[in-house]
N, C-alpha and C. Protein backbone atom coordinates (compact mmCIF):
# COMPACT_ATOMS: atom_id res chain seq x y z
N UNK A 1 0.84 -1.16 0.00
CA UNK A 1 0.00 0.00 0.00
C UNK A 1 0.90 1.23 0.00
N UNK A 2 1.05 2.01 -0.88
CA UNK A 2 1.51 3.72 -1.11
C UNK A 2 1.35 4.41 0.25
N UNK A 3 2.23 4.84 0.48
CA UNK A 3 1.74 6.02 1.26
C UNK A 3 1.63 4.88 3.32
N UNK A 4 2.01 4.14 3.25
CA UNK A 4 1.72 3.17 4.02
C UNK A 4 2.48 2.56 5.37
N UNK A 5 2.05 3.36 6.62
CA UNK A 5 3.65 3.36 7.96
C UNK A 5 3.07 1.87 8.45
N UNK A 6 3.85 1.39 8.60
CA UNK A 6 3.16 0.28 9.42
C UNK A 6 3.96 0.89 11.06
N UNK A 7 3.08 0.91 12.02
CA UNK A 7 3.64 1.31 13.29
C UNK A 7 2.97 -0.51 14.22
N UNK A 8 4.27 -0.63 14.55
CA UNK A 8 3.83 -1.85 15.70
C UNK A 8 2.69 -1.18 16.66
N UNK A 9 1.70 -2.18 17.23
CA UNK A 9 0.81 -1.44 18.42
C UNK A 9 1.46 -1.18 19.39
N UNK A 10 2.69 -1.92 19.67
CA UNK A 10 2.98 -1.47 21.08
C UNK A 10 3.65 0.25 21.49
N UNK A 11 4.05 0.49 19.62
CA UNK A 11 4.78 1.58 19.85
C UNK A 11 3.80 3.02 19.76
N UNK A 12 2.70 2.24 19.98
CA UNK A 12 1.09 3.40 20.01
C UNK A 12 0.75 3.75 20.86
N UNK A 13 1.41 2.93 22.38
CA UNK A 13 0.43 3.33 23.62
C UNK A 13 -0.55 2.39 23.58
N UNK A 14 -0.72 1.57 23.06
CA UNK A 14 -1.81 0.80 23.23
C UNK A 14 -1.93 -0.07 24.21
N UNK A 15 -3.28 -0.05 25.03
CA UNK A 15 -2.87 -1.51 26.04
C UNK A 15 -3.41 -2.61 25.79
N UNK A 16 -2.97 -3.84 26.38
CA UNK A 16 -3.99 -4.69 25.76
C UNK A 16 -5.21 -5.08 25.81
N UNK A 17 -5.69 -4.51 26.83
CA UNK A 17 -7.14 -4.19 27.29
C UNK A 17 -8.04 -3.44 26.20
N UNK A 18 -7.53 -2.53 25.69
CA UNK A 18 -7.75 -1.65 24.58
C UNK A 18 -8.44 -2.74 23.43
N UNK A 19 -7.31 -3.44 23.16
CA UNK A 19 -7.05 -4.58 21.88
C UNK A 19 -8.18 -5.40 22.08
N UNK A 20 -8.20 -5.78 23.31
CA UNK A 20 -9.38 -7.06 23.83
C UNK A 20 -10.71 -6.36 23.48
N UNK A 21 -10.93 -5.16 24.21
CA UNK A 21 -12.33 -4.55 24.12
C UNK A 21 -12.79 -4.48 22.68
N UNK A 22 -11.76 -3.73 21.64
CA UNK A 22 -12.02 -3.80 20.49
C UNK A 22 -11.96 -5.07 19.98
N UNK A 23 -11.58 -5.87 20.32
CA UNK A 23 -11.93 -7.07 19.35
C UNK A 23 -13.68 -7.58 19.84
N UNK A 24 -13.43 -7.66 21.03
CA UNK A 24 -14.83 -8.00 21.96
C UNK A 24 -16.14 -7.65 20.94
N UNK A 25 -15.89 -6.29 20.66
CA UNK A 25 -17.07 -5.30 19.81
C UNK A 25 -17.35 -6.07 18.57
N UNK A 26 -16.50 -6.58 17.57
CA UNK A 26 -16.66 -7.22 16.56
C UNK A 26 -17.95 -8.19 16.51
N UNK A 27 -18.24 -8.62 15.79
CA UNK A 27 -19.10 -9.99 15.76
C UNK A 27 -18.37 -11.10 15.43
N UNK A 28 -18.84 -11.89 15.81
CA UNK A 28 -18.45 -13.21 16.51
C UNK A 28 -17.86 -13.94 14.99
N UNK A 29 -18.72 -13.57 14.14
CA UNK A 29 -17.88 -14.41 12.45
C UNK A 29 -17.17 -13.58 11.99
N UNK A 30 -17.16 -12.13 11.82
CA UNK A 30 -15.74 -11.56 11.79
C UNK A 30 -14.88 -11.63 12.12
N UNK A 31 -15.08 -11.73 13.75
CA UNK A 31 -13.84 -11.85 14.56
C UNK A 31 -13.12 -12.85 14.15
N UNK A 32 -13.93 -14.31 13.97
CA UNK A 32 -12.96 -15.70 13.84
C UNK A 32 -12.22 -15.38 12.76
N UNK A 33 -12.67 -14.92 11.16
CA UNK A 33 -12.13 -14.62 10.44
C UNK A 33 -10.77 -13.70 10.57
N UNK A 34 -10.91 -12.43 11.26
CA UNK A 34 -10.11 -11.58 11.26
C UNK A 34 -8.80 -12.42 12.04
N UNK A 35 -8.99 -13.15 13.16
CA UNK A 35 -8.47 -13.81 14.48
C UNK A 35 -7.62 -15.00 13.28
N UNK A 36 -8.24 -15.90 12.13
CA UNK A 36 -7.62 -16.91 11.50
C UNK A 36 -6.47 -16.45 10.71
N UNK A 37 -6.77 -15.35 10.00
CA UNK A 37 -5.73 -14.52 9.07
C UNK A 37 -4.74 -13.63 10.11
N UNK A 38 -4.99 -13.15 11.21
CA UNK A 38 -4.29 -12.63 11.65
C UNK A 38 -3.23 -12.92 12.54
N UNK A 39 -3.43 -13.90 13.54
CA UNK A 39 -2.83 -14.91 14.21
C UNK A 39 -2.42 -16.46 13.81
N UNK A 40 -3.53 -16.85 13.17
CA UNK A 40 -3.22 -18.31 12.81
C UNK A 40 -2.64 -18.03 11.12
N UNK A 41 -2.19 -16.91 10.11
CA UNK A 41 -1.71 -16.87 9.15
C UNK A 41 -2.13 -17.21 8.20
N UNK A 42 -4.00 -17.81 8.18
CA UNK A 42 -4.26 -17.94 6.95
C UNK A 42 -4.74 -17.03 5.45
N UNK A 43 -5.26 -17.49 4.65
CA UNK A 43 -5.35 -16.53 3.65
C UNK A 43 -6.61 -16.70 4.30
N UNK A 44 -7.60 -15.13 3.36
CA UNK A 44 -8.84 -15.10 4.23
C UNK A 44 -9.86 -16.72 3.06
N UNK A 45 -9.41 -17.10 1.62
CA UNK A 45 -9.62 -18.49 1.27
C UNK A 45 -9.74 -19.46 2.39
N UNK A 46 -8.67 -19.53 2.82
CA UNK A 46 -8.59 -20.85 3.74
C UNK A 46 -9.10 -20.33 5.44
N UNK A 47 -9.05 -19.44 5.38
CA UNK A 47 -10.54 -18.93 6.74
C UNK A 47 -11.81 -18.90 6.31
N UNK A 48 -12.23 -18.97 4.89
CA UNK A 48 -13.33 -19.15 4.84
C UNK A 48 -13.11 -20.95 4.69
N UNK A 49 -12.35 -21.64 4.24
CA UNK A 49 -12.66 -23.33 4.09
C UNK A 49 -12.89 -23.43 5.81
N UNK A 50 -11.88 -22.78 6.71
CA UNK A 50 -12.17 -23.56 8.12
C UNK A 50 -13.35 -23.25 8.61
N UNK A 51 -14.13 -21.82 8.07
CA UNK A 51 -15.05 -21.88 9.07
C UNK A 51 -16.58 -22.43 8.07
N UNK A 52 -16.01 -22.85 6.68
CA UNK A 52 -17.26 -23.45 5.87
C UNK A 52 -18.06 -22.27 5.37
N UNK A 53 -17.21 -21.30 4.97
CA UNK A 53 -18.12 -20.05 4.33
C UNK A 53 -17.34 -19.94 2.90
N UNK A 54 -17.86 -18.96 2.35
CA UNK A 54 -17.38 -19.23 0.97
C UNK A 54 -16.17 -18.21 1.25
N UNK A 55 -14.97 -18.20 0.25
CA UNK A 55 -14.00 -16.82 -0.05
C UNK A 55 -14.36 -15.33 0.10
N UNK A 56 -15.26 -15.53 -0.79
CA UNK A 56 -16.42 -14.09 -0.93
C UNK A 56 -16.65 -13.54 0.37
N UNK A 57 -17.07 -14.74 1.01
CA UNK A 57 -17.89 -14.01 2.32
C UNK A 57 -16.72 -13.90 3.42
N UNK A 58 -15.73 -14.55 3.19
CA UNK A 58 -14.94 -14.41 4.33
C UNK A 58 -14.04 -13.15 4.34
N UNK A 59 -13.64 -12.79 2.87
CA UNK A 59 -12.86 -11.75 2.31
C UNK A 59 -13.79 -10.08 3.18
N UNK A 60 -15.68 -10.32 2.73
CA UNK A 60 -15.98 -9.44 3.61
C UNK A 60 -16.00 -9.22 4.85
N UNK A 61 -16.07 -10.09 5.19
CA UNK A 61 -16.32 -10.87 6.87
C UNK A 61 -14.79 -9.18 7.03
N UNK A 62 -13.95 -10.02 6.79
CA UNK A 62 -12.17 -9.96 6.99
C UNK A 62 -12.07 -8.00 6.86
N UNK A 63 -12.60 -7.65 5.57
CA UNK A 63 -12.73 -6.02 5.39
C UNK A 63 -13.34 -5.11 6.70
N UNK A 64 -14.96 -5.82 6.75
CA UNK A 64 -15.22 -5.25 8.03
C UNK A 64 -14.90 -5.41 9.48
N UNK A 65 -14.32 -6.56 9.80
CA UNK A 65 -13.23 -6.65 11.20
C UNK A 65 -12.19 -5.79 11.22
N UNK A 66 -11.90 -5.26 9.91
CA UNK A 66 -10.51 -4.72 10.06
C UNK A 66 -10.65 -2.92 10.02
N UNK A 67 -11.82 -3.06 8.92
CA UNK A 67 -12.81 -1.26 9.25
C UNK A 67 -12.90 -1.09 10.91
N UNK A 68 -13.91 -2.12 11.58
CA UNK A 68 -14.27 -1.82 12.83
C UNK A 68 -13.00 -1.71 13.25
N UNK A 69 -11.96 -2.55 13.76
CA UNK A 69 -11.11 -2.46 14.58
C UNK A 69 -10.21 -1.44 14.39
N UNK A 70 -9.90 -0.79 13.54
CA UNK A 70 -9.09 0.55 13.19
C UNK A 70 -9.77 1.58 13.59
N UNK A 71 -10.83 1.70 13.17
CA UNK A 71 -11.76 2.99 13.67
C UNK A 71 -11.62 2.81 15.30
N UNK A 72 -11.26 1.28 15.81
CA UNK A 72 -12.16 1.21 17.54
C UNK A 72 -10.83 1.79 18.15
N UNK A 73 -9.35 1.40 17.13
CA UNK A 73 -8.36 1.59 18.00
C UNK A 73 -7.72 3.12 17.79
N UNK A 74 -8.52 3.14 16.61
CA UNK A 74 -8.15 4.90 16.29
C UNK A 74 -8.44 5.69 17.37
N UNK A 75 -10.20 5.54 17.61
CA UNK A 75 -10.64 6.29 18.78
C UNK A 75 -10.19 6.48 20.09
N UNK A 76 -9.39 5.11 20.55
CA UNK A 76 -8.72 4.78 21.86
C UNK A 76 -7.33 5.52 21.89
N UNK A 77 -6.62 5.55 20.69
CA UNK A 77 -5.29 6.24 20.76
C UNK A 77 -5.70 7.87 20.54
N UNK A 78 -6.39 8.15 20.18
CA UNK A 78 -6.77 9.73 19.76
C UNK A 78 -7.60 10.19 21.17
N UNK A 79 -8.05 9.26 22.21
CA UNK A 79 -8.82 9.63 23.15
C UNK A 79 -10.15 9.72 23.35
N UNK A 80 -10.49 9.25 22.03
CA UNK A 80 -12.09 9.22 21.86
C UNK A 80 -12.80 8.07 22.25
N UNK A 81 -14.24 8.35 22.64
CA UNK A 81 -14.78 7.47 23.42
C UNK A 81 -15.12 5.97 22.45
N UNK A 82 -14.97 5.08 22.41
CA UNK A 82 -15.28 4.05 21.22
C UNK A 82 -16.29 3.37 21.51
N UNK A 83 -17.11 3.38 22.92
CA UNK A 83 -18.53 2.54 23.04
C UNK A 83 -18.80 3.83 22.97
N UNK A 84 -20.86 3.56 22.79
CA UNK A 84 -21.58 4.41 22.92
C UNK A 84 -22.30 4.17 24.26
């Protein structure tokens, strides 16, 4: 991606409480998705074979875990409130 910092979380201030809450918020088939590609290294293909969903759906699944969780951790490092 152009234009593109990758900053480790830890070097954000982030705690992991932070990380937990925002993941917490997700839904439960995003999350696995986001959680398979992100930790367990798969492609979001083969997160959709483990959890029996198609590519398609897992690829979205995977977009919006990763929308929510940026926006949740944006808000937390910028100071903004992220529940309502």
């Amino acid at each position: 991606m152009a234009g593109f910092v990758h900053v480790p979380w830890y070097a954000t201030g982030l705690r992991h409480d932070a990380l937990a809450a925002a993941l917490a918020d997700i839904s439960p088939g995003d999350r696995d998705v986001l959680l398979l590609v992100a930790w367990a290294e798969l492609t979001s293909e083969e997160a959709g074979q483990a959890l029996g969903i198609p590519a398609g759906t897992a690829r979205s699944r995977l977009h919006r875990a990763r929308r929510q969780l940026r926006t949740a951790l944006t808000n937390t490092i910028s100071g903004k409130a992220s529940h309502t």
